[in-house]
PDB file of N, CA and C in Angstrom:
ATOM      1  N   UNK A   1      62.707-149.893  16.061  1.00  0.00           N
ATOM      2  CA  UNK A   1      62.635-151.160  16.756  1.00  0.00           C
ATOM      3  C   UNK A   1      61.523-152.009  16.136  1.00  0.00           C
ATOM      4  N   UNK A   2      61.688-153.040  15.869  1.00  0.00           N
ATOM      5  CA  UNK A   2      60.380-153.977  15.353  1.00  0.00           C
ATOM      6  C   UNK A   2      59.501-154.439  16.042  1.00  0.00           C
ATOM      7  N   UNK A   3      58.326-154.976  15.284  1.00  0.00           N
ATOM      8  CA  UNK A   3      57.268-155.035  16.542  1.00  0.00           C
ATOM      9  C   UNK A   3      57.325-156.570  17.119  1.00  0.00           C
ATOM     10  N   UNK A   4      57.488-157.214  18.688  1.00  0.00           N
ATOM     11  CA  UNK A   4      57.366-158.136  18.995  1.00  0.00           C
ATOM     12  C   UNK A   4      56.107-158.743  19.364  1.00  0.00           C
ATOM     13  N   UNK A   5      55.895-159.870  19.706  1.00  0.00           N
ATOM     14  CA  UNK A   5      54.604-160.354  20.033  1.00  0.00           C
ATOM     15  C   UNK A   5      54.898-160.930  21.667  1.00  0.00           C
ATOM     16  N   UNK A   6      53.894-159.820  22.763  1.00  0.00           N
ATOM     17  CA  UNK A   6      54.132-160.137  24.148  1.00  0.00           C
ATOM     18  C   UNK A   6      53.169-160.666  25.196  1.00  0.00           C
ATOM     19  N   UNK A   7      52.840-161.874  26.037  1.00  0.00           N
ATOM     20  CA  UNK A   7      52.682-161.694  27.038  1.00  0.00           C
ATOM     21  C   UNK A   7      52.719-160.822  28.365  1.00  0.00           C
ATOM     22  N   UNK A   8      51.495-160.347  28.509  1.00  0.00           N
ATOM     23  CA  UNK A   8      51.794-159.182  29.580  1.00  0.00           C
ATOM     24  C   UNK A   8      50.831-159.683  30.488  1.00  0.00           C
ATOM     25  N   UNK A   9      51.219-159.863  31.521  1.00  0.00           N
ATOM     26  CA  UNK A   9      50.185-160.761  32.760  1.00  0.00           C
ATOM     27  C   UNK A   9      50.389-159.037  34.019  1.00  0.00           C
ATOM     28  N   UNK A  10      48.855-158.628  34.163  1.00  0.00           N
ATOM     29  CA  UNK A  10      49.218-157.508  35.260  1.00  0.00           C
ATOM     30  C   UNK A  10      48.579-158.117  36.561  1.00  0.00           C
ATOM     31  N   UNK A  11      48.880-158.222  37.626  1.00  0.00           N
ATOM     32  CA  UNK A  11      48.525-158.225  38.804  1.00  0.00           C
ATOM     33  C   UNK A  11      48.179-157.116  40.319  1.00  0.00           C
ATOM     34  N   UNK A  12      47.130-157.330  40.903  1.00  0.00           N
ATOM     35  CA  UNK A  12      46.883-156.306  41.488  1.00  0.00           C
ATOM     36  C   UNK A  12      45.847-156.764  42.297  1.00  0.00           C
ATOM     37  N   UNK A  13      45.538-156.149  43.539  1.00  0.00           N
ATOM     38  CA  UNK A  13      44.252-156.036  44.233  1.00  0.00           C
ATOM     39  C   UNK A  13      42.776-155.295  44.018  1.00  0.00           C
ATOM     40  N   UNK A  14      41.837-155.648  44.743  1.00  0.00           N
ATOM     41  CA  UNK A  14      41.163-154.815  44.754  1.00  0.00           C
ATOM     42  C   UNK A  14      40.946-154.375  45.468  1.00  0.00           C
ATOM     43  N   UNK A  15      40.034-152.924  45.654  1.00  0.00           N
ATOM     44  CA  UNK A  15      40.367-152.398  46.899  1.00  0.00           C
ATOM     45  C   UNK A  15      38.957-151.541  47.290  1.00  0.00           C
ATOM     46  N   UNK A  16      38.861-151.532  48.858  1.00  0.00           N
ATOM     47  CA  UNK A  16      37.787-150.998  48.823  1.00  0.00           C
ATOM     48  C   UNK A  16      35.938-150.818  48.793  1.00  0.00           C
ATOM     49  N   UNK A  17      36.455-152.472  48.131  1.00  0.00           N
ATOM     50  CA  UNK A  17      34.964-153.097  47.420  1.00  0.00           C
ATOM     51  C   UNK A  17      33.601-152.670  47.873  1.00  0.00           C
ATOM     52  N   UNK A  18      32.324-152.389  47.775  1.00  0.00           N
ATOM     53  CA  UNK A  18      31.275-152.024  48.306  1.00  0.00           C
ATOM     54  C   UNK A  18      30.757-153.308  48.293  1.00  0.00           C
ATOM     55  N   UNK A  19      29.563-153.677  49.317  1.00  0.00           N
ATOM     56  CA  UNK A  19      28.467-154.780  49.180  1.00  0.00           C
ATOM     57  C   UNK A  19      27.895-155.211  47.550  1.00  0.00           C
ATOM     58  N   UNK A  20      27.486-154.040  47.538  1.00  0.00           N
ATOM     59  CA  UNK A  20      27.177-154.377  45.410  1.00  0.00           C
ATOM     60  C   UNK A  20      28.209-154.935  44.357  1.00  0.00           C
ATOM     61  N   UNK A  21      29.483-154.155  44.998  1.00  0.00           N
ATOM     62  CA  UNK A  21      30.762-154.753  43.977  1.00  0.00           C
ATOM     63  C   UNK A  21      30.933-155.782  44.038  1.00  0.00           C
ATOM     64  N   UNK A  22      30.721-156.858  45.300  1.00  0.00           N
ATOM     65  CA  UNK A  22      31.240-157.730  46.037  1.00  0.00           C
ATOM     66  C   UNK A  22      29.962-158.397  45.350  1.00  0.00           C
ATOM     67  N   UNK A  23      29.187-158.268  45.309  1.00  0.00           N
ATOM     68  CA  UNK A  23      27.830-159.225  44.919  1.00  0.00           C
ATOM     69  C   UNK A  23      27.847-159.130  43.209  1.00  0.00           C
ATOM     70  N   UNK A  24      28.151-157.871  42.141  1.00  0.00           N
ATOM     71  CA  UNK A  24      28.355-157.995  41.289  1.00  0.00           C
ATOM     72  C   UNK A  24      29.741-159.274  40.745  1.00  0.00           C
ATOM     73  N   UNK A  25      30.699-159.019  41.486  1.00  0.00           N
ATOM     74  CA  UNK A  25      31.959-159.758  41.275  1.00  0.00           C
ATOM     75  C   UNK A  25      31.159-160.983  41.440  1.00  0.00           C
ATOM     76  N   UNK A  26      30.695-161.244  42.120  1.00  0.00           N
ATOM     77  CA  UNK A  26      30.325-162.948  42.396  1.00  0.00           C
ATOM     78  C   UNK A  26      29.590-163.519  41.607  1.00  0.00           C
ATOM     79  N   UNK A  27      28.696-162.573  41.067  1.00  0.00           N
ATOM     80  CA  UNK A  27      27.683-162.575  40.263  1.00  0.00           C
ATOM     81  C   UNK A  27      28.476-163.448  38.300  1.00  0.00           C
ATOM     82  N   UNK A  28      29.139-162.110  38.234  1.00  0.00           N
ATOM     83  CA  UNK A  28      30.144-162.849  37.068  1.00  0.00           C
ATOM     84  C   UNK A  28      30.744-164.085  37.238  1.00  0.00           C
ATOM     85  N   UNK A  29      31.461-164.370  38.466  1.00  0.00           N
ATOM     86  CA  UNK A  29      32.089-165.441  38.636  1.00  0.00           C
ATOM     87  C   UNK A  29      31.570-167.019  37.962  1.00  0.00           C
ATOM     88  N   UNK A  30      30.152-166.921  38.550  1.00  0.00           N
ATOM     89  CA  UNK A  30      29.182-167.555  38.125  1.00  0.00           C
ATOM     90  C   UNK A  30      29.282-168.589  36.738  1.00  0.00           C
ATOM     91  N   UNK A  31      29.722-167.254  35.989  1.00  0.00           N
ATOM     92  CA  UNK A  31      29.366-167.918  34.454  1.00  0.00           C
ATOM     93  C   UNK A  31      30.421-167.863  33.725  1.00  0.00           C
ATOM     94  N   UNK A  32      31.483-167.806  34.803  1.00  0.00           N
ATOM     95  CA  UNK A  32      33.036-167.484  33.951  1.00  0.00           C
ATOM     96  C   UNK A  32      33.593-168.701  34.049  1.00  0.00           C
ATOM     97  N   UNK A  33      34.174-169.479  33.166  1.00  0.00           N
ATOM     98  CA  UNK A  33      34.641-170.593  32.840  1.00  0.00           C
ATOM     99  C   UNK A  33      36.669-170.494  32.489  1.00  0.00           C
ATOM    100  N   UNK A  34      37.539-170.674  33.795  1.00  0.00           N
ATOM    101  CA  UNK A  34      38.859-170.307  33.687  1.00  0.00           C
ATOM    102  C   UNK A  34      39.139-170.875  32.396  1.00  0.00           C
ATOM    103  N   UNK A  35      39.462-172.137  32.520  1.00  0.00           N
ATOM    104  CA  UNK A  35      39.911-172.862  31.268  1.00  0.00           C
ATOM    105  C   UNK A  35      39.455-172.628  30.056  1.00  0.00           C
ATOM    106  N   UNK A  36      38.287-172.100  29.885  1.00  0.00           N
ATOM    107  CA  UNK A  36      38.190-171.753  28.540  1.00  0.00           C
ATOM    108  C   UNK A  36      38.537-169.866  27.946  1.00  0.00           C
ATOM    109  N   UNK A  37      38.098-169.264  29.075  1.00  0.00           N
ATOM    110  CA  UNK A  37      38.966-167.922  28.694  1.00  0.00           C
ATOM    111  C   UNK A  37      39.398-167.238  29.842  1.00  0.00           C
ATOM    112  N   UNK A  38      40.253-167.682  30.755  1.00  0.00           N
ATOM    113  CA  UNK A  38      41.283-167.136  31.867  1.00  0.00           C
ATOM    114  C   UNK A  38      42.801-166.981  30.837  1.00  0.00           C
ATOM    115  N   UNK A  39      42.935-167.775  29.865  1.00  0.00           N
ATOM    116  CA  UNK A  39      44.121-167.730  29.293  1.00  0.00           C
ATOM    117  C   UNK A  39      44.726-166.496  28.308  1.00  0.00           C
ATOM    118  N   UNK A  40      45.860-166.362  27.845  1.00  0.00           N
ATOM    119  CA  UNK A  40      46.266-165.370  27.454  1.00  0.00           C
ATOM    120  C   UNK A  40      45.837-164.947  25.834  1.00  0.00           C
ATOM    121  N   UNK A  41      45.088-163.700  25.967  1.00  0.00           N
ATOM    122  CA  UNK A  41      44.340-163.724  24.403  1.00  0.00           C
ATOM    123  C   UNK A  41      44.781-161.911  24.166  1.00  0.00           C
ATOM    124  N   UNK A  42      44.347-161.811  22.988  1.00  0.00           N
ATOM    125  CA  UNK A  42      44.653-160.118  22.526  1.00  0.00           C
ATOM    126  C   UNK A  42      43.115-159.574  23.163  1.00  0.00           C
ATOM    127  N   UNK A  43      42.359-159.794  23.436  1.00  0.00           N
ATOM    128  CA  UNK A  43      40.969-159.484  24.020  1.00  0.00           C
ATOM    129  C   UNK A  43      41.534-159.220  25.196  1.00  0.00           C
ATOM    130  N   UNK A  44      42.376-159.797  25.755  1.00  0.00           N
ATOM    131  CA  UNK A  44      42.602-159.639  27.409  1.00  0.00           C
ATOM    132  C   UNK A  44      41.993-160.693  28.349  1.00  0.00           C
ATOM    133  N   UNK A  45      41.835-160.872  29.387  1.00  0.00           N
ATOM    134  CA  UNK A  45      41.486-161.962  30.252  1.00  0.00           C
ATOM    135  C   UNK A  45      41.752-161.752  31.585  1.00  0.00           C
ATOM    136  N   UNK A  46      40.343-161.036  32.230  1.00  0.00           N
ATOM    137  CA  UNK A  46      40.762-160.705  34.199  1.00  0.00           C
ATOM    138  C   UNK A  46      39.986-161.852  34.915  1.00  0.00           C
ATOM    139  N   UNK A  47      40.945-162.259  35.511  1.00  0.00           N
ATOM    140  CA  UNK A  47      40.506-163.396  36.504  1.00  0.00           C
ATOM    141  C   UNK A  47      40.828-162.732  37.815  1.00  0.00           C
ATOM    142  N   UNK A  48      39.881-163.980  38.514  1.00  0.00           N
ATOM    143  CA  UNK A  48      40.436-163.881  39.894  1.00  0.00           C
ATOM    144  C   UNK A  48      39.433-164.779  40.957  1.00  0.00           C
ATOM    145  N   UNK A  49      39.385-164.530  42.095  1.00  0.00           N
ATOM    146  CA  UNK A  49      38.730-165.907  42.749  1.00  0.00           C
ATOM    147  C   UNK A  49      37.490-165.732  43.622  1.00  0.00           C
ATOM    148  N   UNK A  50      36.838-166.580  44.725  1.00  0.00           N
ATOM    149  CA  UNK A  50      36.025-165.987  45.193  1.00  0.00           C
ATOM    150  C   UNK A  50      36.430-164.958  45.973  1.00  0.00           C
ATOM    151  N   UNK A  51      37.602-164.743  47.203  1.00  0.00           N
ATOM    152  CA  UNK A  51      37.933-164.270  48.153  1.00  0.00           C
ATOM    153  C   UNK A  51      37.769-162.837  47.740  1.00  0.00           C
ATOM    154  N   UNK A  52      38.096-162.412  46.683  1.00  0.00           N
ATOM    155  CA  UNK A  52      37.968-161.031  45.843  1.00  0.00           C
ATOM    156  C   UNK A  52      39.115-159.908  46.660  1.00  0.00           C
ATOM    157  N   UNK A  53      39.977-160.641  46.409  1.00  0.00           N
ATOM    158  CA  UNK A  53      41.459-159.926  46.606  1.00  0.00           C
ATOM    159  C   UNK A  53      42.118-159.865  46.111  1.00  0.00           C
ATOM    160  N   UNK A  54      43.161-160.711  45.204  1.00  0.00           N
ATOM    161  CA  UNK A  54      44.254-160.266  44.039  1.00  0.00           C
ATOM    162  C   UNK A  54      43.168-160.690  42.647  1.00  0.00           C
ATOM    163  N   UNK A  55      43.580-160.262  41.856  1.00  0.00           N
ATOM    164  CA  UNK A  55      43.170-160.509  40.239  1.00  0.00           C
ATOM    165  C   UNK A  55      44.568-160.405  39.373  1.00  0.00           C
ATOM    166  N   UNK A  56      44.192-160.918  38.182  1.00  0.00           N
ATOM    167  CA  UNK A  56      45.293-161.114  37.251  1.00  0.00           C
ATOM    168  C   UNK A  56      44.276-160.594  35.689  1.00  0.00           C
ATOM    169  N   UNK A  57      44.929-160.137  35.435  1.00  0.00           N
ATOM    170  CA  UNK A  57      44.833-159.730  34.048  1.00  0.00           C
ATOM    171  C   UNK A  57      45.546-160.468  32.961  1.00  0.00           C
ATOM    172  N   UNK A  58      45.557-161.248  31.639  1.00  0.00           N
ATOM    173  CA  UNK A  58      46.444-161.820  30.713  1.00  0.00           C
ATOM    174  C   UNK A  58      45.801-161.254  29.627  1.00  0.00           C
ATOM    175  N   UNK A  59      47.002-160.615  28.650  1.00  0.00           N
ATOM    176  CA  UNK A  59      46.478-159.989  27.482  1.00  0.00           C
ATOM    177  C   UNK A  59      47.942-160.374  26.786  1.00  0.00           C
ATOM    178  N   UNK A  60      47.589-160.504  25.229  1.00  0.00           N
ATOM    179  CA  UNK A  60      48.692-160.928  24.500  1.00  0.00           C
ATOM    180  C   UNK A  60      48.631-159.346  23.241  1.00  0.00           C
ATOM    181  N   UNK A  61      49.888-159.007  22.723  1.00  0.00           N
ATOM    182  CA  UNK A  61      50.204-157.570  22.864  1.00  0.00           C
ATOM    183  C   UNK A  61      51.187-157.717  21.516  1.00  0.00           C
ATOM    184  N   UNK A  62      50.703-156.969  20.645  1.00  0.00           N
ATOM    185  CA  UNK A  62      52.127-156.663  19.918  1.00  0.00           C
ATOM    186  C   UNK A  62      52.550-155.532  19.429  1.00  0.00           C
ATOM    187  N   UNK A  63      53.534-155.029  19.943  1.00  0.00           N
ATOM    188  CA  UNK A  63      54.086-153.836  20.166  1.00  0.00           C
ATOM    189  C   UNK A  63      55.617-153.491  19.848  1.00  0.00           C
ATOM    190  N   UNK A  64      56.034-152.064  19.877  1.00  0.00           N
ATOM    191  CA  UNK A  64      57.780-151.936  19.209  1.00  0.00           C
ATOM    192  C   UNK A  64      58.220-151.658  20.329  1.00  0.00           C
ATOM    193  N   UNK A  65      57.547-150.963  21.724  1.00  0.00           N
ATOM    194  CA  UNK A  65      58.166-150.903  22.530  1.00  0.00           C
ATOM    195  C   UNK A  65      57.190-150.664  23.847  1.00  0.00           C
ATOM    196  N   UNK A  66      57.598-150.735  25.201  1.00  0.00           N
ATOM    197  CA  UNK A  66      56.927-150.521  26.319  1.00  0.00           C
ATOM    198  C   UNK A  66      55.611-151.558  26.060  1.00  0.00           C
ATOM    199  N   UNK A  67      55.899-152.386  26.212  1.00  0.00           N
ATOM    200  CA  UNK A  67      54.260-153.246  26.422  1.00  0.00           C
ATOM    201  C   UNK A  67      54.011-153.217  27.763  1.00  0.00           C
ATOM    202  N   UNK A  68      54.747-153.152  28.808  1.00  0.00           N
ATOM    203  CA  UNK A  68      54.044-153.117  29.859  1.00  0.00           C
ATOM    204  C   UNK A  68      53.458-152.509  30.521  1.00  0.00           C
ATOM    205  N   UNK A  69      53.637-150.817  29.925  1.00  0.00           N
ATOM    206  CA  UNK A  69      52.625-149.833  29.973  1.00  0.00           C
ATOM    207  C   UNK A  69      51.354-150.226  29.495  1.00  0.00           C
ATOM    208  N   UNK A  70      51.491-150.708  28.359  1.00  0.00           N
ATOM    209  CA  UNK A  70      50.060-150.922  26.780  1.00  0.00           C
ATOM    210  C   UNK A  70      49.380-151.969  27.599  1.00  0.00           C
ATOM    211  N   UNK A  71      50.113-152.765  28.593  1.00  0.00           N
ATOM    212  CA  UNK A  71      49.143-154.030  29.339  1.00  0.00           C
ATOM    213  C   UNK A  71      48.658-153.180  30.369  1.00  0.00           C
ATOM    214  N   UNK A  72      49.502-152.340  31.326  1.00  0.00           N
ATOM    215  CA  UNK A  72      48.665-151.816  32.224  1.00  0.00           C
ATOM    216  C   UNK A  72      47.466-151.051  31.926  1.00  0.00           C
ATOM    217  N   UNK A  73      47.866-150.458  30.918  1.00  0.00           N
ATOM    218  CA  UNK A  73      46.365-149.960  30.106  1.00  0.00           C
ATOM    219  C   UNK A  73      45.146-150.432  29.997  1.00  0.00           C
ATOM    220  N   UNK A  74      45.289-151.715  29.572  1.00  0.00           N
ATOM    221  CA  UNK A  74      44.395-152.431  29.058  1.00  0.00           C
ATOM    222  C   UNK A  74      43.291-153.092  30.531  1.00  0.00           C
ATOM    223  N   UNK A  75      44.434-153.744  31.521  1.00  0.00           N
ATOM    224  CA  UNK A  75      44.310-153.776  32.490  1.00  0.00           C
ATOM    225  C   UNK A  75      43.249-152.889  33.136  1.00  0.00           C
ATOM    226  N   UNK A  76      43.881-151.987  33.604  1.00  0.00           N
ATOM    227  CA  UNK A  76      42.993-150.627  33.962  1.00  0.00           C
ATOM    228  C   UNK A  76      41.381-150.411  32.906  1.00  0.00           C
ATOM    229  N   UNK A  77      41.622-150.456  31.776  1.00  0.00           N
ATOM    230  CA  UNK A  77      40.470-149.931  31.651  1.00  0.00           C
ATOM    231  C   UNK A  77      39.423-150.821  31.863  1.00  0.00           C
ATOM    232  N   UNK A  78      40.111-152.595  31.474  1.00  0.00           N
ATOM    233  CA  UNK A  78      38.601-153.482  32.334  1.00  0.00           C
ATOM    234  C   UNK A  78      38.259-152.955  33.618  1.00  0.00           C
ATOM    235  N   UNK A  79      39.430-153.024  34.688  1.00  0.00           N
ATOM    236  CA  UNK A  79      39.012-153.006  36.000  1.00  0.00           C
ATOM    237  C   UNK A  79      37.685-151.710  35.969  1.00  0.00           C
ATOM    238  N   UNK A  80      37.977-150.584  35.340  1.00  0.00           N
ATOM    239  CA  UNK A  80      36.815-149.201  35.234  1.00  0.00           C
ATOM    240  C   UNK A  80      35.689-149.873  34.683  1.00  0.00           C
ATOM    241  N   UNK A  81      36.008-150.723  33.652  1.00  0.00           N
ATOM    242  CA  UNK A  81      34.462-151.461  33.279  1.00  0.00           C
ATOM    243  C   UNK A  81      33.616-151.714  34.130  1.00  0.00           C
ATOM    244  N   UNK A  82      34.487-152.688  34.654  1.00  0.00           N
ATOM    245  CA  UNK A  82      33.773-153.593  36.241  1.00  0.00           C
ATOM    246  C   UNK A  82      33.298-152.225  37.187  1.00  0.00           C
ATOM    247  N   UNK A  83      34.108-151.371  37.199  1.00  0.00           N
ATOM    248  CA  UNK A  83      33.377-149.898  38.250  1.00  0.00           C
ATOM    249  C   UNK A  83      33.879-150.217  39.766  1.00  0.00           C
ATOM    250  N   UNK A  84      35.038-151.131  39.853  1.00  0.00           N
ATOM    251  CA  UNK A  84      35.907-151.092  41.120  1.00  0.00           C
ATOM    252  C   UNK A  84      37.238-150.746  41.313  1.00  0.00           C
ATOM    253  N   UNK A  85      37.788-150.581  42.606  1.00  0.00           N
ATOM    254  CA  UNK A  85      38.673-149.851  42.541  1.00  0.00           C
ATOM    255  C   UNK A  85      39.843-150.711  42.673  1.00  0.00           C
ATOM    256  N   UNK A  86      41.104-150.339  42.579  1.00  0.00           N
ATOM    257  CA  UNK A  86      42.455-151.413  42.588  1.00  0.00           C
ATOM    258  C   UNK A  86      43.408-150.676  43.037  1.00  0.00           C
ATOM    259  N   UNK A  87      44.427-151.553  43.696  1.00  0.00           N
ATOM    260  CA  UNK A  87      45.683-151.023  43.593  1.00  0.00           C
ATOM    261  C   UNK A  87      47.197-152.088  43.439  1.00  0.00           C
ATOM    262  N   UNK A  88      47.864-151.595  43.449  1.00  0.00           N
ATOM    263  CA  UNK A  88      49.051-152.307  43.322  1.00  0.00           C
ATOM    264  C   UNK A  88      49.430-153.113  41.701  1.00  0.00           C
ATOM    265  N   UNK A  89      49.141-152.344  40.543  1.00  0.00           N
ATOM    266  CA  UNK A  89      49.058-152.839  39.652  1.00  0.00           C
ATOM    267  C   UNK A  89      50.779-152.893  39.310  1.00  0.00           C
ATOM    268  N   UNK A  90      50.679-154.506  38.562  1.00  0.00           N
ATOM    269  CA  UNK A  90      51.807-154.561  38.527  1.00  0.00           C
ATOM    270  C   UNK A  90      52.410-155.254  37.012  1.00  0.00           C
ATOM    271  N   UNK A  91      53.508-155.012  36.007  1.00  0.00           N
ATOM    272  CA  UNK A  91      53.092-156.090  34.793  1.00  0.00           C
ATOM    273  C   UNK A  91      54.234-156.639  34.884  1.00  0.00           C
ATOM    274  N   UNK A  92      54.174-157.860  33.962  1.00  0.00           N
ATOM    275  CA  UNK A  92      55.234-158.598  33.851  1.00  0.00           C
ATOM    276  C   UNK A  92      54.982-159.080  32.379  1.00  0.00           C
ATOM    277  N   UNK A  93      56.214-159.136  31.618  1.00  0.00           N
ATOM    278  CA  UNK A  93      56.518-159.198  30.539  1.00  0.00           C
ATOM    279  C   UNK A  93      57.069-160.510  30.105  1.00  0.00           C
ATOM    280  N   UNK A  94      56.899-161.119  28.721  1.00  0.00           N
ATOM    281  CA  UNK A  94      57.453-162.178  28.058  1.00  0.00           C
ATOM    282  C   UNK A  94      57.089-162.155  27.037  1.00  0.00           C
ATOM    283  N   UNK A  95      58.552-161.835  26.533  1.00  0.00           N
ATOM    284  CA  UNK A  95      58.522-161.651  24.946  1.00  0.00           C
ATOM    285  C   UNK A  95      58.442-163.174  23.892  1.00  0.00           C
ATOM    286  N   UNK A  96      57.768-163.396  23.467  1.00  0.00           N
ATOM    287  CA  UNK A  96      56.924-164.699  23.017  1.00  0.00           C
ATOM    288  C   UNK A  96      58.113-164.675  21.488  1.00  0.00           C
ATOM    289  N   UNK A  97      58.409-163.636  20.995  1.00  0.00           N
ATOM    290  CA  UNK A  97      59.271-163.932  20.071  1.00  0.00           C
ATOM    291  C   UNK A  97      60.930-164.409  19.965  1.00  0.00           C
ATOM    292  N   UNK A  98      60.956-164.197  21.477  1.00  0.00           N
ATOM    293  CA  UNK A  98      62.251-164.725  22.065  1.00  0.00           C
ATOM    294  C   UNK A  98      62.170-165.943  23.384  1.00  0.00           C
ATOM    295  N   UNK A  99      61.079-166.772  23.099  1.00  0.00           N
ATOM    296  CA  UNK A  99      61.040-167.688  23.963  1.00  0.00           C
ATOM    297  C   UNK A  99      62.088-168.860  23.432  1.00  0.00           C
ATOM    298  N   UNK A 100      62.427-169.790  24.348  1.00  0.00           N
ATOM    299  CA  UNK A 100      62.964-170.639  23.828  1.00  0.00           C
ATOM    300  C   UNK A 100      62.381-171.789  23.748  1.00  0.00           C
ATOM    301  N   UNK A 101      62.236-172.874  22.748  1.00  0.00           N
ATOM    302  CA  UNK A 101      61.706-174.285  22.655  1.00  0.00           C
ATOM    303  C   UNK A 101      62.135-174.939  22.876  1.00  0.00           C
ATOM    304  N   UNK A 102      61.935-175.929  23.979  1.00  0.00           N
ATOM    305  CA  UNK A 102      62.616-176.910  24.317  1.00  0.00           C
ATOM    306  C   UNK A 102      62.047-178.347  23.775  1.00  0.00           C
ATOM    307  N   UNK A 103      62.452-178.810  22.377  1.00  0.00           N
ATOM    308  CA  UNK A 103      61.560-180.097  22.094  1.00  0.00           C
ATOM    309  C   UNK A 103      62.016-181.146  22.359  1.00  0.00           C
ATOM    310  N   UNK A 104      61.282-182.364  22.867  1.00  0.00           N
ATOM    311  CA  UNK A 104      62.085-183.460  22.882  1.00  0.00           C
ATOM    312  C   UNK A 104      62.537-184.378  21.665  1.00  0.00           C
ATOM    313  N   UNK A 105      63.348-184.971  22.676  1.00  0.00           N
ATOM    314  CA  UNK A 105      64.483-185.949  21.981  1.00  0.00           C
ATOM    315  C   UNK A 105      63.794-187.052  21.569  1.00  0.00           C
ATOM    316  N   UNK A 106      63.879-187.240  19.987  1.00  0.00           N
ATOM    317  CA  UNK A 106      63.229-189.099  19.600  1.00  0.00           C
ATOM    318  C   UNK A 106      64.206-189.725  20.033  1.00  0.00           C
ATOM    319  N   UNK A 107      63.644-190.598  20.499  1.00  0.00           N
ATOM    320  CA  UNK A 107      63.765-191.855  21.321  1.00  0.00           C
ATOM    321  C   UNK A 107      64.931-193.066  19.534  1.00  0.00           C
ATOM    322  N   UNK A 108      65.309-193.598  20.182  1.00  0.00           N
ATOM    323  CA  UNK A 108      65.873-194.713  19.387  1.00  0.00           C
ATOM    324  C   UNK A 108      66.286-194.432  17.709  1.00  0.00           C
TER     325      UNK A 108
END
């Protein structure tokens, strides 16, 4: 199978949180800037908000098969970075080499 180039966005909660986690999380929040790296990169990218309940993960992936394992992976091992706990991890896939372009129409 050849290798494609994928969007893998994982979603999930957190769970559990302690006072410290909850003050660490906020702590980052701080100096995290969405628009400049919330978006989808091969580094990966975990966002999420103040409320500190769902997060999203975006990592861009190229792989021959199962990327949405290789994202949950990736996924997972930030969340262990951070040293909190999660559940409900979930991925979703888009294969970037089979997107379609929709360009517009010149005018006149």
């Amino acid at each position: 199978m050849a290798e494609h180039t994928y969007r893998v966005l994982v979603r999930g909660r957190f769970a559990d949180l302690t006072d410290d986690q909850r003050a660490g999380l906020q702590e980052w929040l701080k100096g995290f800037d969405f628009l400049r790296s919330g978006g989808f990169t091969e580094d990966g990218a975990l966002t999420f908000d103040e409320k500190l309940d769902f997060f999203s993960y975006r990592v861009i992936l190229t792989a021959a098969d199962k990327p949405d394992e290789a994202g949950l992976r990736r996924a997972t091992t930030a969340l262990d970075a951070l040293g909190v706990d999660y559940r409900g991890l979930r991925a979703t896939v888009t294969d970037v080499d089979e997107m379609k372009i929709n360009r517009p129409k010149r005018l006149g």
